[in-house]
C-alpha atoms as a PDB file:
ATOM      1  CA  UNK A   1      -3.151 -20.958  -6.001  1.00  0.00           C
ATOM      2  CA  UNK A   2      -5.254 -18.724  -8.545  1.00  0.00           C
ATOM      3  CA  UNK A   3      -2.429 -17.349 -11.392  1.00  0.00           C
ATOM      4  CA  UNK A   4      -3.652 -15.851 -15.000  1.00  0.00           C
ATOM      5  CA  UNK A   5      -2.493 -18.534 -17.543  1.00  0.00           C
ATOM      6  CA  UNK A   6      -3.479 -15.943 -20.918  1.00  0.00           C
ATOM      7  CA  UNK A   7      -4.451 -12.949 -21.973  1.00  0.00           C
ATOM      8  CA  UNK A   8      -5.637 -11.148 -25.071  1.00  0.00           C
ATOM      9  CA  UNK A   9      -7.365  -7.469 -26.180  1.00  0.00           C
ATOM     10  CA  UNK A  10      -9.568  -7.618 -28.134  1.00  0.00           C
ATOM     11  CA  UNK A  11     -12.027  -5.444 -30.257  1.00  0.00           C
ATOM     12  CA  UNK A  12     -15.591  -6.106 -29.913  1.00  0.00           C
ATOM     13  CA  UNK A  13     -19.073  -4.731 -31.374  1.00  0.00           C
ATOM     14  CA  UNK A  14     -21.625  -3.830 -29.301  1.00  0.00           C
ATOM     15  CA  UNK A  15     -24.143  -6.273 -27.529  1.00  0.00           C
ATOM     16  CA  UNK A  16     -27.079  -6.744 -25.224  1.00  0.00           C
ATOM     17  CA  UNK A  17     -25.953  -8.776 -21.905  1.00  0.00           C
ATOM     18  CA  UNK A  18     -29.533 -10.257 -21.385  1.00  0.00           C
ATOM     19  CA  UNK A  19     -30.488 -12.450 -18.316  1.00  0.00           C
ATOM     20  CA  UNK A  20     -31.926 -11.795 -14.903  1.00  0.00           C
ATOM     21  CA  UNK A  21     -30.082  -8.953 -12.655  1.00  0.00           C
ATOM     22  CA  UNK A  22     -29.923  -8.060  -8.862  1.00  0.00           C
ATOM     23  CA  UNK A  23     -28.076  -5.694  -6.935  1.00  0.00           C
ATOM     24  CA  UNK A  24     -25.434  -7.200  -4.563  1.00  0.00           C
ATOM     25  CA  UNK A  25     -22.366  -6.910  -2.358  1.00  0.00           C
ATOM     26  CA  UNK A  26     -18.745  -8.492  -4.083  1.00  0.00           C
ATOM     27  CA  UNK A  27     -19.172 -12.483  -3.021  1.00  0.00           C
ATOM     28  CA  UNK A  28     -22.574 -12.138  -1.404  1.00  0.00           C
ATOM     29  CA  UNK A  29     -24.462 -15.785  -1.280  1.00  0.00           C
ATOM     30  CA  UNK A  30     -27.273 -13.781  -3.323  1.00  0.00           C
ATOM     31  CA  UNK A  31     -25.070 -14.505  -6.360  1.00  0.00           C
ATOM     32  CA  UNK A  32     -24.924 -18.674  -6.522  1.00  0.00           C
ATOM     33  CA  UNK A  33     -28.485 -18.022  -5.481  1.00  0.00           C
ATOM     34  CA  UNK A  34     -29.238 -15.804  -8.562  1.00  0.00           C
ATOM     35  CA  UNK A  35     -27.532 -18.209 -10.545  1.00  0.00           C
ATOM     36  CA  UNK A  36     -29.667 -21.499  -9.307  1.00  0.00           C
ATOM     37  CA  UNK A  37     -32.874 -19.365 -10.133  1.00  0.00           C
ATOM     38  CA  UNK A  38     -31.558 -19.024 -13.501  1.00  0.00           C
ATOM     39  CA  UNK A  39     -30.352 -22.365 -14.384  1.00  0.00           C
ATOM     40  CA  UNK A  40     -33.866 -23.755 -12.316  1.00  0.00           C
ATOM     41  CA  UNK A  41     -35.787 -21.323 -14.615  1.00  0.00           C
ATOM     42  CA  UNK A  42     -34.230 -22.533 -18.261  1.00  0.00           C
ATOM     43  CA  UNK A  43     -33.068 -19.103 -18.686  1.00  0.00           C
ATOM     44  CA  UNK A  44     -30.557 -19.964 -21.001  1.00  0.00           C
ATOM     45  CA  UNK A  45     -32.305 -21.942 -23.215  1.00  0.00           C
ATOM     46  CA  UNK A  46     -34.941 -19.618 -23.833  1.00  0.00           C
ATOM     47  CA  UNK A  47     -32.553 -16.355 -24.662  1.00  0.00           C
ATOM     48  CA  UNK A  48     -30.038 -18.552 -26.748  1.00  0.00           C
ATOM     49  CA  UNK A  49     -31.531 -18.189 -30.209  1.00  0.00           C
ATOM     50  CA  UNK A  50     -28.754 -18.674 -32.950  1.00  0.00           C
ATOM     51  CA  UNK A  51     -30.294 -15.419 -34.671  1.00  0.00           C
ATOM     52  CA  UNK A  52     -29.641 -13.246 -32.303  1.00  0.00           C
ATOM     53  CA  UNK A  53     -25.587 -14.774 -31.655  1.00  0.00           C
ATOM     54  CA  UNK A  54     -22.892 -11.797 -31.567  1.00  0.00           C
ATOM     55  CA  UNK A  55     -20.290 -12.400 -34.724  1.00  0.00           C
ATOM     56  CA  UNK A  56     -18.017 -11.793 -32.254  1.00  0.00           C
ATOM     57  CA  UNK A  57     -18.418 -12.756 -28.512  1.00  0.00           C
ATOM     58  CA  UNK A  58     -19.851 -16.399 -28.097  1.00  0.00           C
ATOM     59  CA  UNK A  59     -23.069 -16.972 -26.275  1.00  0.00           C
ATOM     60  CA  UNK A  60     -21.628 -17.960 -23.882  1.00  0.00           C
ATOM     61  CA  UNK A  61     -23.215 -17.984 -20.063  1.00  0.00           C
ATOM     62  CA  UNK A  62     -21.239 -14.494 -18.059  1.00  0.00           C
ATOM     63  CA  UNK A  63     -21.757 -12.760 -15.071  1.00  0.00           C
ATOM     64  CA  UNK A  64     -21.779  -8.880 -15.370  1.00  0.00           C
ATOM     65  CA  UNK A  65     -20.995  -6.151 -12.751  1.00  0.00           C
ATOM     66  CA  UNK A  66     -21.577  -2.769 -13.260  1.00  0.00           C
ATOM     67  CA  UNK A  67     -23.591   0.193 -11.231  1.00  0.00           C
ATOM     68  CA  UNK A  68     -21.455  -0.022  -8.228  1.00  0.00           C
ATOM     69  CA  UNK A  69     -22.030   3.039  -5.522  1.00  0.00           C
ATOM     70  CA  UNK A  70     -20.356   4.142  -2.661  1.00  0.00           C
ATOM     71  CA  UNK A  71     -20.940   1.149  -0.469  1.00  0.00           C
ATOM     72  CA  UNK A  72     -19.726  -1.072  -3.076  1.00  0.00           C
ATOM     73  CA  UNK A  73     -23.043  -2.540  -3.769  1.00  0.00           C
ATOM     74  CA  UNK A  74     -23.455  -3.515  -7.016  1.00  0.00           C
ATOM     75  CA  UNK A  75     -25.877  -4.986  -9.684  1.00  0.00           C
ATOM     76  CA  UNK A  76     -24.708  -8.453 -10.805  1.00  0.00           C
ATOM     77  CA  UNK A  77     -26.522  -9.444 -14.063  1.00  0.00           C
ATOM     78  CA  UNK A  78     -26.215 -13.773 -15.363  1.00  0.00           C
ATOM     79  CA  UNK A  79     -26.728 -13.876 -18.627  1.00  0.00           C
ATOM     80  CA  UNK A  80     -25.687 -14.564 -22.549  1.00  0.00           C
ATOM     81  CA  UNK A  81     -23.984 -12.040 -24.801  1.00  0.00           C
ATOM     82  CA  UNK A  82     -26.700 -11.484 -27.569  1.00  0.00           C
ATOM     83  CA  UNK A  83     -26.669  -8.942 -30.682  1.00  0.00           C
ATOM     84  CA  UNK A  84     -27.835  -5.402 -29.460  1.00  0.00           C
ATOM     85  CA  UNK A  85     -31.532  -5.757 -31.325  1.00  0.00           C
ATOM     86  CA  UNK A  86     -31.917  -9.245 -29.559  1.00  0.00           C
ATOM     87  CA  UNK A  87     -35.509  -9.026 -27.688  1.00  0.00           C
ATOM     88  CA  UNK A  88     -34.796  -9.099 -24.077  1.00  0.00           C
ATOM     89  CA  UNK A  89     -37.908 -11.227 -23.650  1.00  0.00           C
ATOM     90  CA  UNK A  90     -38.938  -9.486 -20.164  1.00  0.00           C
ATOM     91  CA  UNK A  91     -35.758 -10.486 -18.714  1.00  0.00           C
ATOM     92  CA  UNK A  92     -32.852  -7.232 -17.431  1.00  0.00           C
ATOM     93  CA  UNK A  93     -30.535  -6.236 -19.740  1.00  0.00           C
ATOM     94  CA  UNK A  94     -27.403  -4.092 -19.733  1.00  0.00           C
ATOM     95  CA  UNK A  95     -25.701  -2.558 -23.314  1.00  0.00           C
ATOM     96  CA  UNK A  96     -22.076  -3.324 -23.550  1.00  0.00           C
ATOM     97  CA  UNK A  97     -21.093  -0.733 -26.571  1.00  0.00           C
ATOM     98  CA  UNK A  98     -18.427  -1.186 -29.139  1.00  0.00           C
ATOM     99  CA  UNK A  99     -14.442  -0.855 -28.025  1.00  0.00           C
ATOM    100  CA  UNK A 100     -11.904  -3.501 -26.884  1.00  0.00           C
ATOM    101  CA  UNK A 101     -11.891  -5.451 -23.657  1.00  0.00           C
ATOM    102  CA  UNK A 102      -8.806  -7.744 -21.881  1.00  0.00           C
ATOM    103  CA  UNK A 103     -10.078 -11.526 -21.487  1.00  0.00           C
ATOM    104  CA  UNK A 104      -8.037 -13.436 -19.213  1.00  0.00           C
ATOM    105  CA  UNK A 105      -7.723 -17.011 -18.773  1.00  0.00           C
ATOM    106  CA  UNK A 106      -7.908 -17.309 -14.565  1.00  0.00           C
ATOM    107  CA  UNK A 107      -7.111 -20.522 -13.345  1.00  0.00           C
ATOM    108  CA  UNK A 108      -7.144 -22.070  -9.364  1.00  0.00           C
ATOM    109  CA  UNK A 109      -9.659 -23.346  -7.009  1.00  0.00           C
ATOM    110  CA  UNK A 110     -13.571 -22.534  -7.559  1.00  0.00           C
ATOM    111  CA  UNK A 111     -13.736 -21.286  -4.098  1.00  0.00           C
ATOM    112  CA  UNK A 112     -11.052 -18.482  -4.586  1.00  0.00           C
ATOM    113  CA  UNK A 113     -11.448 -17.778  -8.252  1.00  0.00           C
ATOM    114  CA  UNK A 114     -13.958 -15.369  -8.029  1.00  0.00           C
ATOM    115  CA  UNK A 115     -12.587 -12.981  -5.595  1.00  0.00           C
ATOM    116  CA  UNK A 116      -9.293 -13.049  -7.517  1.00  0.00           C
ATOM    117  CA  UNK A 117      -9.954 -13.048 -10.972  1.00  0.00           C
ATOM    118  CA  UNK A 118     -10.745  -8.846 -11.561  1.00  0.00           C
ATOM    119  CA  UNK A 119      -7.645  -8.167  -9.572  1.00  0.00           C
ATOM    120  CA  UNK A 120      -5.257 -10.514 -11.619  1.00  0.00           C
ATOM    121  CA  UNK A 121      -6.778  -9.205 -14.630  1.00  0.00           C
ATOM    122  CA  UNK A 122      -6.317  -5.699 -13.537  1.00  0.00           C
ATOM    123  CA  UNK A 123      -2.752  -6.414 -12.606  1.00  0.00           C
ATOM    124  CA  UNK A 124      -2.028  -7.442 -16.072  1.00  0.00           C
ATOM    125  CA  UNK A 125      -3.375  -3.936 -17.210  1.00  0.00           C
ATOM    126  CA  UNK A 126      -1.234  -2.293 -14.984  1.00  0.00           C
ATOM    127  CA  UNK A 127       1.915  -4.233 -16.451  1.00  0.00           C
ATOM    128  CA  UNK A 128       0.390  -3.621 -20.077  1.00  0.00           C
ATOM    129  CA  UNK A 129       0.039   0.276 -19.283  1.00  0.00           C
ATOM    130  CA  UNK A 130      -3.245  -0.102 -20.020  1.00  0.00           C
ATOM    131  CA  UNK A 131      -6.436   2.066 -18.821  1.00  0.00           C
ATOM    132  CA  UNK A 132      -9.638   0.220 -17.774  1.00  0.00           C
ATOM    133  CA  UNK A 133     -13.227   2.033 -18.981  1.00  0.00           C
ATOM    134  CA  UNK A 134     -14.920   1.207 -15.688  1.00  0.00           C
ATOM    135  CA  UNK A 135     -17.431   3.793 -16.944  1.00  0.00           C
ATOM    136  CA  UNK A 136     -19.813   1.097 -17.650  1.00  0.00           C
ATOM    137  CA  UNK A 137     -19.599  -2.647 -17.167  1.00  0.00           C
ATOM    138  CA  UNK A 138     -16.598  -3.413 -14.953  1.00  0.00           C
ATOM    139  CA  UNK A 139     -16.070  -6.754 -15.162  1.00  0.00           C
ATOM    140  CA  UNK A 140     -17.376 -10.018 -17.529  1.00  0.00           C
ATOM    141  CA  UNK A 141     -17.046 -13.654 -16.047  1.00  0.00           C
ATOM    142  CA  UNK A 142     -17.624 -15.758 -18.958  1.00  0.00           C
ATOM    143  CA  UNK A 143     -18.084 -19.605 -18.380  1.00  0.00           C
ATOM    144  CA  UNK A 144     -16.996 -20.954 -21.585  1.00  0.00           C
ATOM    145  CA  UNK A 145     -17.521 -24.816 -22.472  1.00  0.00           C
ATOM    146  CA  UNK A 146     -14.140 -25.291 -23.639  1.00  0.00           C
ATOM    147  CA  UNK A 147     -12.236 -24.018 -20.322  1.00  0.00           C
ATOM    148  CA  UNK A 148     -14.727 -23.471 -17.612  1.00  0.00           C
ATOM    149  CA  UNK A 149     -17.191 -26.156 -17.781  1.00  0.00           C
ATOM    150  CA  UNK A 150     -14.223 -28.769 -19.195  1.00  0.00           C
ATOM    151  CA  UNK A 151     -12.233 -28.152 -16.499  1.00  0.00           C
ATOM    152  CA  UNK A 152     -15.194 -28.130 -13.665  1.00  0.00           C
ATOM    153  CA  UNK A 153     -15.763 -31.893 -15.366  1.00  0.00           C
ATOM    154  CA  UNK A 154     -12.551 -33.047 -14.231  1.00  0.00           C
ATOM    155  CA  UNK A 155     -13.561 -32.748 -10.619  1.00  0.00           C
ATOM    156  CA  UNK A 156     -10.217 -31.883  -9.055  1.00  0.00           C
ATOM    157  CA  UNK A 157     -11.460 -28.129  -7.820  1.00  0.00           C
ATOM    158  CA  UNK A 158      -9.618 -25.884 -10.455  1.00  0.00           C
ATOM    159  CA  UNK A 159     -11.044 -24.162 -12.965  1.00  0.00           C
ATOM    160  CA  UNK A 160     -10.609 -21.948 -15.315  1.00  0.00           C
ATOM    161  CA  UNK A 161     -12.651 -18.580 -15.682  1.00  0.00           C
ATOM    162  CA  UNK A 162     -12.403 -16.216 -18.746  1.00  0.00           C
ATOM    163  CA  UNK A 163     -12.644 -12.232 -17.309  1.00  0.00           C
ATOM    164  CA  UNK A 164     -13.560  -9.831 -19.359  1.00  0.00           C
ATOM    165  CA  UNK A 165     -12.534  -5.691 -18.581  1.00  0.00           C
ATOM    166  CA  UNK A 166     -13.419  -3.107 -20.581  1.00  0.00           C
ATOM    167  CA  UNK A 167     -10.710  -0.732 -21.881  1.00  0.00           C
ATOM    168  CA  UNK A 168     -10.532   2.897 -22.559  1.00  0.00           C
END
């Protein structure tokens, strides 16, 4: 069972989501597959340069969604949150401007996580009376070491994914 254990808003300052982007359908295979190419490719290790860290949003490793059309194609971007005059080193990139955001902590099993996570999110909005800004980005997964990866580790199946939504 997938269930949101937290939630916060927050206010952040603009970044540039760098990494490597393609366009895709919600849960297509083409997204594990764009994340083996990056991992395979040491894309992380080349963008994460301390200098170019956000004060506040961690490098951490997300998935971004944003551009979706009428057939609810959309492009998925994996990548690290960087400061907006970060070089994007040839890779795609995507500005994610100044404002606040909810991050959710979504746990339950890998395999259901991902379709679940945006709606439980948005579900808290709804009970917040809060307005999404879905003008942009739409959604953030953000594996973090301290919840994600730590709780991938303990090889039981659950994890537990930070989702980011922009606000109005």
């Amino acid at each position: 069972m997938t269930q949101l254990k937290h939630h916060e808003i927050i206010q952040h300052k603009a970044c540039r989501i760098i990494g490597r982007a393609r366009r895709v359908k919600p849960l297509s295979p083409e997204i594990s597959k764009l994340w083996d190419q990056c991992f395979s490719e040491g894309l992380f290790e080349k963008l994460m340069d301390p200098d170019f860290f956000c004060d506040d949003l961690k490098p951490e490793t997300v998935g971004v969604m944003y551009d979706f059309n009428e057939e609810m194609e959309f492009t998925y971007l994996v990548g690290v949150f960087l400061k907006p005059d970060a070089p994007t080193l040839g890779y795609d990139f995507v500005e994610f401007p100044e404002g606040r955001a909810i991050v959710t902590w979504v746990q339950g099993p890998e395999s259901k996580i991902y379709g679940e996570a945006h709606t439980l999110t948005e579900t808290k909005l709804n009970d917040l009376g809060i307005t999404p800004n879905y003008s942009g980005i739409c959604g953030i997964e953000i594996y973090t070491m301290e919840r994600f990866v730590a709780s991938k580790e303990k090889g039981d199946g659950s994890v537990i994914l930070d989702y980011l939504i922009p606000l109005k």
